[in-house]
C-alpha atoms as a PDB file:
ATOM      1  CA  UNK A   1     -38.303 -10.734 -38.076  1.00  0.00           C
ATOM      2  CA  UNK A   2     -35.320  -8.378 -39.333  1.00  0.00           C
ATOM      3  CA  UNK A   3     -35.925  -7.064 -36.187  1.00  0.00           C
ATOM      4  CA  UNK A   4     -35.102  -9.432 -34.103  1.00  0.00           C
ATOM      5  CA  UNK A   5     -32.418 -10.660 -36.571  1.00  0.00           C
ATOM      6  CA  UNK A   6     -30.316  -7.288 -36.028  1.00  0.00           C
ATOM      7  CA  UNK A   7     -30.768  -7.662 -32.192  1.00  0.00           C
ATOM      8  CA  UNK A   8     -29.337 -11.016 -31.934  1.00  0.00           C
ATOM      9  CA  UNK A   9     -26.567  -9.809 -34.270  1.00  0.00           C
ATOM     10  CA  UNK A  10     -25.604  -6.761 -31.989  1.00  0.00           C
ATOM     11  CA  UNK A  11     -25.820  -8.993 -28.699  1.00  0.00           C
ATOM     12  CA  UNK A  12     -23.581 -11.321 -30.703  1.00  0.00           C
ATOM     13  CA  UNK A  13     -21.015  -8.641 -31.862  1.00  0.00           C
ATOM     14  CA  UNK A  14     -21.145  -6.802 -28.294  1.00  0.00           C
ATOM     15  CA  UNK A  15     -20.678 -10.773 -26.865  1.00  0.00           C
ATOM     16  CA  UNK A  16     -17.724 -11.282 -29.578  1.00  0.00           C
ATOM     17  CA  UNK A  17     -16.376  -7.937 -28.452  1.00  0.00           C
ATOM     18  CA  UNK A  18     -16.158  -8.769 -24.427  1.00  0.00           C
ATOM     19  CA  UNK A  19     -14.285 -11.380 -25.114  1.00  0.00           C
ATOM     20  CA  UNK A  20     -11.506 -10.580 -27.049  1.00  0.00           C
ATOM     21  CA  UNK A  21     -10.821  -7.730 -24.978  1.00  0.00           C
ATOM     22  CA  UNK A  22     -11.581  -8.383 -21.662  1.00  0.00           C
ATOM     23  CA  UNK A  23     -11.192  -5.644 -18.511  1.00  0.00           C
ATOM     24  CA  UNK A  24      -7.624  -5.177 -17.323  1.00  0.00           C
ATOM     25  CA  UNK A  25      -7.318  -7.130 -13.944  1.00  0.00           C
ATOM     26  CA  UNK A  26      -3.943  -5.288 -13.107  1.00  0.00           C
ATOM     27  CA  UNK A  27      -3.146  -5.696  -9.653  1.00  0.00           C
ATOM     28  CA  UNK A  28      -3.139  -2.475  -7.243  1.00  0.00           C
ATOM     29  CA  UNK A  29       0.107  -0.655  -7.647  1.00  0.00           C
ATOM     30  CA  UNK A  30       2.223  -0.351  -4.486  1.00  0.00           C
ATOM     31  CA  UNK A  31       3.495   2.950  -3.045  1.00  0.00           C
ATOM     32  CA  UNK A  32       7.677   2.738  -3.309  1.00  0.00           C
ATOM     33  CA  UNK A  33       7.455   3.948  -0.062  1.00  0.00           C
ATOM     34  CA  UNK A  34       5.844   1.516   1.695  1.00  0.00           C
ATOM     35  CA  UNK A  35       7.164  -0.976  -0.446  1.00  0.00           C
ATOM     36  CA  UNK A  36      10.923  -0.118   0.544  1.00  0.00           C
ATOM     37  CA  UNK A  37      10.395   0.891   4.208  1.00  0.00           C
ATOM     38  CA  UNK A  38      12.266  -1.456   6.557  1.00  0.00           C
ATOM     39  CA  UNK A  39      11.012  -1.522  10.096  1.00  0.00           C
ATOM     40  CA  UNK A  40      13.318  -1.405  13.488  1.00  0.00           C
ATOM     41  CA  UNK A  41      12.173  -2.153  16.902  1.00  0.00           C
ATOM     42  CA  UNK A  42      12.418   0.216  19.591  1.00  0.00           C
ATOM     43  CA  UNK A  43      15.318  -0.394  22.219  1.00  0.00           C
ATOM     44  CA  UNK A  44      13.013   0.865  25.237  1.00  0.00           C
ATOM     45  CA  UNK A  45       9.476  -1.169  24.335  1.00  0.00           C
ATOM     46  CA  UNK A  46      10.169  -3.068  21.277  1.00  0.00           C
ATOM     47  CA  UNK A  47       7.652  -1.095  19.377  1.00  0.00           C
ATOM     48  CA  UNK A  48       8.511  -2.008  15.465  1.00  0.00           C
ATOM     49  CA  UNK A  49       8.041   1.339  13.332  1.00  0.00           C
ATOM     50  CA  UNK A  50       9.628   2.382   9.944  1.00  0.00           C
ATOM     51  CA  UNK A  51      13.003   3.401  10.404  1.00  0.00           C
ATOM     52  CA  UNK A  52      12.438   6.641   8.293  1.00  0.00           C
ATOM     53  CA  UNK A  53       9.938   7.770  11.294  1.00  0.00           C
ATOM     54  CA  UNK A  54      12.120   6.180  14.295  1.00  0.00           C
ATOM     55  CA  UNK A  55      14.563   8.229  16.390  1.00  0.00           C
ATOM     56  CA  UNK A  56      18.167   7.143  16.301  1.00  0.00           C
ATOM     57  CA  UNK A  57      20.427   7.526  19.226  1.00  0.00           C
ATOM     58  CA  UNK A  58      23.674   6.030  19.494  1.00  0.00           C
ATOM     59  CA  UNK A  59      23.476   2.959  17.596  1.00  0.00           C
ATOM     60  CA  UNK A  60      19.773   1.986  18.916  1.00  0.00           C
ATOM     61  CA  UNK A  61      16.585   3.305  17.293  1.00  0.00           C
ATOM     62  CA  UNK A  62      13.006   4.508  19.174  1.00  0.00           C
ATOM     63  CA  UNK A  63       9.684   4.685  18.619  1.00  0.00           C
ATOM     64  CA  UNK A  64       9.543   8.194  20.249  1.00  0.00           C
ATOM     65  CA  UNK A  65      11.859  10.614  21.653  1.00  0.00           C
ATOM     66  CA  UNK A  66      10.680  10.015  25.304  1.00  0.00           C
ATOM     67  CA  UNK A  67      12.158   6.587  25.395  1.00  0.00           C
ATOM     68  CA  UNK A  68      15.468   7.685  24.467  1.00  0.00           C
ATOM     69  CA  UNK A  69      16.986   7.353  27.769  1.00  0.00           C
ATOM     70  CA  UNK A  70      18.336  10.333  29.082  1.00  0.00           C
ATOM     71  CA  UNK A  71      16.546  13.219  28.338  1.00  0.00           C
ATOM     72  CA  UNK A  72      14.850  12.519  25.898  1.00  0.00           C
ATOM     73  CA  UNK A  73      11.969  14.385  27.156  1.00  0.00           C
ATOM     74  CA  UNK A  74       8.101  14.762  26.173  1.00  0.00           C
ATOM     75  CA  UNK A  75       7.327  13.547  22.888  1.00  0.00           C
ATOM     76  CA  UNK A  76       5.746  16.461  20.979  1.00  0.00           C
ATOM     77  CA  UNK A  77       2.014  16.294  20.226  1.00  0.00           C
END
């Protein structure tokens, strides 16, 4: 009977102890980076990408350096 006395006690205590402190349910932390990044659309094909990765030409941004008109050339692979 003391047995079983000192189990319920422990299931009790470990029961009490869930919860008053429950798990952290912080959400995911975000990446400044990709928090921050603003997106442009390309002048040629209206492709949106982050302006840190497009190519800027007079004014206009672009997905890629082959639709920046006038010799832009190849885009490198």
């Amino acid at each position: 009977m003391a047995r079983l006395f000192l189990l319920f006690l422990i299931a009790a205590l470990v029961y009490l102890v869930l919860r008053l402190f429950p798990p952290s349910r912080r959400p995911p932390a975000v990446p400044p980076a990709a928090a921050s990044s603003k997106l442009v659309g390309c002048a040629h094909c209206g492709l949106r990408v982050p302006e840190a990765e497009a190519v800027r030409q007079g004014g206009r941004y672009y997905c890629d350096r082959s639709h920046v008109p006038g010799g832009g050339g190849a885009s490198p692979a």
